[in-house]
PDB file of N, CA and C in Angstrom:
ATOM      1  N   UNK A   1       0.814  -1.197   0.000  1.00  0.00           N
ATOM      2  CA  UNK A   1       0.000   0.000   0.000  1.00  0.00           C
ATOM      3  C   UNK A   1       0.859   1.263   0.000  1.00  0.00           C
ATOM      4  N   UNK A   2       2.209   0.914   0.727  1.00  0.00           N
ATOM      5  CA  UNK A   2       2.681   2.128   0.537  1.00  0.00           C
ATOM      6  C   UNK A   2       2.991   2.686  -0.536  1.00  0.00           C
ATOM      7  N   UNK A   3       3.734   1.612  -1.771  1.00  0.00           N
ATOM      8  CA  UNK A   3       4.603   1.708  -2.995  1.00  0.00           C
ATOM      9  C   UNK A   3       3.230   2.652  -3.847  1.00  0.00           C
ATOM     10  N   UNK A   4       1.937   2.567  -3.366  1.00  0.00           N
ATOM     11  CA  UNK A   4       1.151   3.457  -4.714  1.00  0.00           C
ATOM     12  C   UNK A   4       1.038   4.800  -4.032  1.00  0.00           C
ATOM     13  N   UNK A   5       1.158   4.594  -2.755  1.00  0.00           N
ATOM     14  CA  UNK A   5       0.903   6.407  -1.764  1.00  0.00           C
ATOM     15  C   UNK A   5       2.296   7.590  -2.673  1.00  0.00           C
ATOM     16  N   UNK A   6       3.244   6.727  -2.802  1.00  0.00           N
ATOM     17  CA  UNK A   6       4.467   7.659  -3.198  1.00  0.00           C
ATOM     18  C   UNK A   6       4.317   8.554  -4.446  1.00  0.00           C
ATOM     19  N   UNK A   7       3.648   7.416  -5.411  1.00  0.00           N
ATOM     20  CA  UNK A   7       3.799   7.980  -6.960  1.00  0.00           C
ATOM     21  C   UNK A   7       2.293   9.026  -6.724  1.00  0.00           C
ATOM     22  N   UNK A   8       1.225   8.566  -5.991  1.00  0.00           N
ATOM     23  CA  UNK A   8       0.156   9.288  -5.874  1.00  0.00           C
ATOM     24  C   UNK A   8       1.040  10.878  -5.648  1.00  0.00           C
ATOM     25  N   UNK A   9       1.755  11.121  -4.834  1.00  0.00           N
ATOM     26  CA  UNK A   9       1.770  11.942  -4.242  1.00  0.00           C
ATOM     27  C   UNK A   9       2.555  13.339  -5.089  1.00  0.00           C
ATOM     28  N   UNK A  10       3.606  12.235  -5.503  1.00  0.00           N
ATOM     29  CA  UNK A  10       4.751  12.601  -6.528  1.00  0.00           C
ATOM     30  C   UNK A  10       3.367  13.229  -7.773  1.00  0.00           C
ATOM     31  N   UNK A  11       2.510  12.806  -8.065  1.00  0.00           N
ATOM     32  CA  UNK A  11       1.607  13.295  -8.977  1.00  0.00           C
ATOM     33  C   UNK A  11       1.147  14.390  -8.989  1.00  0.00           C
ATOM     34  N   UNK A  12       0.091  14.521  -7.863  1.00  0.00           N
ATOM     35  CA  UNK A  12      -0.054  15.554  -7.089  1.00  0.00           C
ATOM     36  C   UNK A  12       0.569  16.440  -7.007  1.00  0.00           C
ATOM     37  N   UNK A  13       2.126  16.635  -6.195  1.00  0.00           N
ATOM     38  CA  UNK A  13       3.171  17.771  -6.363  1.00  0.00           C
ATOM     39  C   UNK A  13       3.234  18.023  -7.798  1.00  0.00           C
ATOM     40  N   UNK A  14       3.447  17.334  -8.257  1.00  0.00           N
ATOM     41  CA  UNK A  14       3.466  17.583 -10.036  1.00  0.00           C
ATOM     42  C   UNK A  14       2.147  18.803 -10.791  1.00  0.00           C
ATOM     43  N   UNK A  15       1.105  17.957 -10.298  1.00  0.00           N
ATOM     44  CA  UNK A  15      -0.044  18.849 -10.932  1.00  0.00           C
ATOM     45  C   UNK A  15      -0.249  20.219 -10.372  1.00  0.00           C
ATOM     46  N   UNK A  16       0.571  20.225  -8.981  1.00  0.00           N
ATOM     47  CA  UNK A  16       0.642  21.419  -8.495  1.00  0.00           C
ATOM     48  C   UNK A  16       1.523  22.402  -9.206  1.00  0.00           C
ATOM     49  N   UNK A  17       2.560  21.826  -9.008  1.00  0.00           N
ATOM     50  CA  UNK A  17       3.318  22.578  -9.544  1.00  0.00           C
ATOM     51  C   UNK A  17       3.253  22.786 -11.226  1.00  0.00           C
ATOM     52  N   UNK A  18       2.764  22.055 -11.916  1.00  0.00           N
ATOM     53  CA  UNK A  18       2.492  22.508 -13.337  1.00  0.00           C
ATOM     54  C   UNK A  18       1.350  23.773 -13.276  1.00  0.00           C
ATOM     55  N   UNK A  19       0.245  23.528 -12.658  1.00  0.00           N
ATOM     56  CA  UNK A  19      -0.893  24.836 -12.415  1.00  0.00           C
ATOM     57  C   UNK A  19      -0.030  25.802 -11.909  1.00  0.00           C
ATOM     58  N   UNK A  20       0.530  26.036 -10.935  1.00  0.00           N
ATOM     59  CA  UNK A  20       1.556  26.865 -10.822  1.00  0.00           C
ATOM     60  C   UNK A  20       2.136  27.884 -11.731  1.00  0.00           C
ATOM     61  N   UNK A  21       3.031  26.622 -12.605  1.00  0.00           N
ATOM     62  CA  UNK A  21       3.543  27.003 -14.002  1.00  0.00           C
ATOM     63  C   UNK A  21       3.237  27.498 -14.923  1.00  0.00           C
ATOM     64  N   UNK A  22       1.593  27.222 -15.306  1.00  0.00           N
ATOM     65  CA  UNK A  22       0.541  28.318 -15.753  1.00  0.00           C
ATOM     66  C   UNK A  22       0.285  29.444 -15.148  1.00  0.00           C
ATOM     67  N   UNK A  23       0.099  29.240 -13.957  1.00  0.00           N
ATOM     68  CA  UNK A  23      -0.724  30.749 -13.788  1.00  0.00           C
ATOM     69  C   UNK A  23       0.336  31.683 -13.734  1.00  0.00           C
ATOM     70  N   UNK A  24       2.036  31.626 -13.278  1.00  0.00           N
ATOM     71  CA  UNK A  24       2.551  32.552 -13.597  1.00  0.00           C
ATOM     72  C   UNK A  24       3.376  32.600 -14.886  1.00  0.00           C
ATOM     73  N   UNK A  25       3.217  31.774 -15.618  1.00  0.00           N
ATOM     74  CA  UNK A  25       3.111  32.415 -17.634  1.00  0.00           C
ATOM     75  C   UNK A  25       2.183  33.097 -18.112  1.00  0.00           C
ATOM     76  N   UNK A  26       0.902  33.099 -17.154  1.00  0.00           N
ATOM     77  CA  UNK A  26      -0.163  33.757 -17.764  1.00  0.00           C
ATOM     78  C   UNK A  26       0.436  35.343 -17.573  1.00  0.00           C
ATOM     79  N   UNK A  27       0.898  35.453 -16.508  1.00  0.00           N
ATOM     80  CA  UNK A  27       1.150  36.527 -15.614  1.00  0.00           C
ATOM     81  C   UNK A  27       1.756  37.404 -16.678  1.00  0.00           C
ATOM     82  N   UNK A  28       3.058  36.986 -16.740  1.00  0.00           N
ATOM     83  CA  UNK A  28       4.379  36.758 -17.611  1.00  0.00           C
ATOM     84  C   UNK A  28       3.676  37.459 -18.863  1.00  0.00           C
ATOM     85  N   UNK A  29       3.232  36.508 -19.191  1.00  0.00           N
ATOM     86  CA  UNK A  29       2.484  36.855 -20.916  1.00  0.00           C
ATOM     87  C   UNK A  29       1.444  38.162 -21.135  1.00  0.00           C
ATOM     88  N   UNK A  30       1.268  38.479 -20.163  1.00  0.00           N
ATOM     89  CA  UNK A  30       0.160  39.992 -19.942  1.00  0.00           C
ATOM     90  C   UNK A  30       0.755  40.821 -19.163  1.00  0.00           C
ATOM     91  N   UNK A  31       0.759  42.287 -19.911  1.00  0.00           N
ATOM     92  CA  UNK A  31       1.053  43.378 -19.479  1.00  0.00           C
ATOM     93  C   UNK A  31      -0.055  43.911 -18.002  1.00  0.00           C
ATOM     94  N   UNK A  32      -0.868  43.294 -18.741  1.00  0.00           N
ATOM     95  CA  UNK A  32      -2.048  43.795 -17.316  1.00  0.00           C
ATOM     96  C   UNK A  32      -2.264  43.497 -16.396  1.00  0.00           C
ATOM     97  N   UNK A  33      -1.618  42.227 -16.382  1.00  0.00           N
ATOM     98  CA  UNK A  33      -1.705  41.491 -15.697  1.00  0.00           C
ATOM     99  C   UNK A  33      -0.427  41.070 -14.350  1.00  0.00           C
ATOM    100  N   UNK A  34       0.962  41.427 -14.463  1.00  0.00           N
ATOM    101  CA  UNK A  34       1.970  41.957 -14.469  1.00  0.00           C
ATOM    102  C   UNK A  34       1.472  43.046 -13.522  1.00  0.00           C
ATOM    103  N   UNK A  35       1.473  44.196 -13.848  1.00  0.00           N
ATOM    104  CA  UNK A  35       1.220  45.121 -13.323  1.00  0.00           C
ATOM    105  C   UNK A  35       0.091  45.194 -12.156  1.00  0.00           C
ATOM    106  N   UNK A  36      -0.436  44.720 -12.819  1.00  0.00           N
ATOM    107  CA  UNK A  36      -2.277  44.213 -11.630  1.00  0.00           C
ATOM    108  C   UNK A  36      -1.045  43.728 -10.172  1.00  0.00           C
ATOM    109  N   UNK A  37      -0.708  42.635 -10.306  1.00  0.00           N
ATOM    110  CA  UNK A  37       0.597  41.671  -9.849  1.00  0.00           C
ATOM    111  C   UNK A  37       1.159  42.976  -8.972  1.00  0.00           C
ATOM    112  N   UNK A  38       2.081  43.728  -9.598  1.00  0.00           N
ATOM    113  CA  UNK A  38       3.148  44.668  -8.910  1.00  0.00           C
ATOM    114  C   UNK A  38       2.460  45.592  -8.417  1.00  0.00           C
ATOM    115  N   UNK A  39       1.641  45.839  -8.584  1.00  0.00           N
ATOM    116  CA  UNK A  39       0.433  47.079  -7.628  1.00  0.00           C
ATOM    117  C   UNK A  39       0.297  46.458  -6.566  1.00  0.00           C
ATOM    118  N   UNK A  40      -0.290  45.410  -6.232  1.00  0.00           N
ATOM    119  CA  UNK A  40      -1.087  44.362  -5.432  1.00  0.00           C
ATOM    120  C   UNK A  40       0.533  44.417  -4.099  1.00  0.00           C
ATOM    121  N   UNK A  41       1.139  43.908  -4.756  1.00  0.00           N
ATOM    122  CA  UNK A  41       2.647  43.390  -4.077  1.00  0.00           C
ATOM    123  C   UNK A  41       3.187  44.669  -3.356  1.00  0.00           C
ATOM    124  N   UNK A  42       3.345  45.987  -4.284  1.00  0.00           N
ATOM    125  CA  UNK A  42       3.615  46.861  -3.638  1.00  0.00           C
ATOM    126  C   UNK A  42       3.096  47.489  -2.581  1.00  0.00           C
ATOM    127  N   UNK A  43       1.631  47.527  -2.873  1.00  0.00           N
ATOM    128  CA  UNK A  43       0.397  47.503  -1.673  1.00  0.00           C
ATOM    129  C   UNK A  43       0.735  47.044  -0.168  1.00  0.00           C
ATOM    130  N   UNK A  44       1.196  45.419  -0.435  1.00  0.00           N
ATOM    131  CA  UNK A  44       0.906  44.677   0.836  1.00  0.00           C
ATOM    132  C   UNK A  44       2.389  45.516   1.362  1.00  0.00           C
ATOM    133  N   UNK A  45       3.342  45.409   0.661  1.00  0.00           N
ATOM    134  CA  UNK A  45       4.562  45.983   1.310  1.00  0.00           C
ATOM    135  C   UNK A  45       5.068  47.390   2.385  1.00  0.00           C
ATOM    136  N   UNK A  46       4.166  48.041   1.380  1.00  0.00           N
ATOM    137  CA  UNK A  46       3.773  49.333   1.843  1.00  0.00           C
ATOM    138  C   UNK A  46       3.044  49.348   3.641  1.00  0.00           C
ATOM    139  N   UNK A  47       2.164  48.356   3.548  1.00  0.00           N
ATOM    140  CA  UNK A  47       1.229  48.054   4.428  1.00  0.00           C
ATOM    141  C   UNK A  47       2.327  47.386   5.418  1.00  0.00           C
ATOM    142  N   UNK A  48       3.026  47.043   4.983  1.00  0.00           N
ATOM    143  CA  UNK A  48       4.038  46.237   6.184  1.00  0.00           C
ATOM    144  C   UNK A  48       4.806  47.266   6.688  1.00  0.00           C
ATOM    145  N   UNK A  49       5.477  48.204   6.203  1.00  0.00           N
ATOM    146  CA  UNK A  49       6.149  49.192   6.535  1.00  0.00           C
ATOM    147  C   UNK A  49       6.107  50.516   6.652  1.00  0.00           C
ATOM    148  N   UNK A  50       4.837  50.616   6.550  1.00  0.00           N
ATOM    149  CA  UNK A  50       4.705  52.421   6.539  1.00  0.00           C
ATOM    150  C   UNK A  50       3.688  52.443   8.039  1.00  0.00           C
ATOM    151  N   UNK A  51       3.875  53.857   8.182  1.00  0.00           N
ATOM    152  CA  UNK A  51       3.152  53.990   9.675  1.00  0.00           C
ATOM    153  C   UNK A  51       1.955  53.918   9.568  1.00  0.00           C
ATOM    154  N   UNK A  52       0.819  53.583  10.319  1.00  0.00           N
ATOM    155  CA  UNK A  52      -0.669  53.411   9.998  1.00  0.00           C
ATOM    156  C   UNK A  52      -1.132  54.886   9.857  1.00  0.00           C
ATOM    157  N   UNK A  53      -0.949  55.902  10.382  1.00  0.00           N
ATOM    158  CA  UNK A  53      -1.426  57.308  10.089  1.00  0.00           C
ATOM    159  C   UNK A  53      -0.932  57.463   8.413  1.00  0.00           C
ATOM    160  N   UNK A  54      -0.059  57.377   8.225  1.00  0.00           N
ATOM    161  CA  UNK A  54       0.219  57.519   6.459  1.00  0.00           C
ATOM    162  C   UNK A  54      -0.218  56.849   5.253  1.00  0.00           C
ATOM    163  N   UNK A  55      -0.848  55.479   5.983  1.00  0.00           N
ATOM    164  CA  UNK A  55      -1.674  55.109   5.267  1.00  0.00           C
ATOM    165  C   UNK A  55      -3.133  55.447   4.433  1.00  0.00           C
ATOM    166  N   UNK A  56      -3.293  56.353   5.759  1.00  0.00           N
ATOM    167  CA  UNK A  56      -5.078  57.021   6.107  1.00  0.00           C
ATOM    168  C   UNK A  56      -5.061  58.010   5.105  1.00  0.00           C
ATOM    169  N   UNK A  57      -3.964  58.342   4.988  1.00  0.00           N
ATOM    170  CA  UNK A  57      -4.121  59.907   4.098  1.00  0.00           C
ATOM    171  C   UNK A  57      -4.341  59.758   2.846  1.00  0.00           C
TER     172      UNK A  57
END
């Protein structure tokens, strides 16, 4: 039982990581999408490091 749990799993990581592999070529492949991306990212960053009053403004 164990010898089929492994390859199951090994599959799994696989299909993960291929969806993965899509969604950031999609990314990749669109300008709008990209950017949508680096807005978003810069956002949370911002939010990590800036003072909460400077946010408000």
């Amino acid at each position: 039982m164990k010898i089929n749990v492994i390859p199951e799993l090994k599959l799994r990581n696989v299909t993960k990581l291929e969806k993965e592999r899509n969604r950031l070529q999609k990314i990749l492949a669109s300008e709008r999408k990209l950017s949508n991306l680096l807005k978003k990212e810069i956002k949370w960053m911002l939010a990590l490091i800036a003072p909460p009053e400077r946010l408000s403004s």
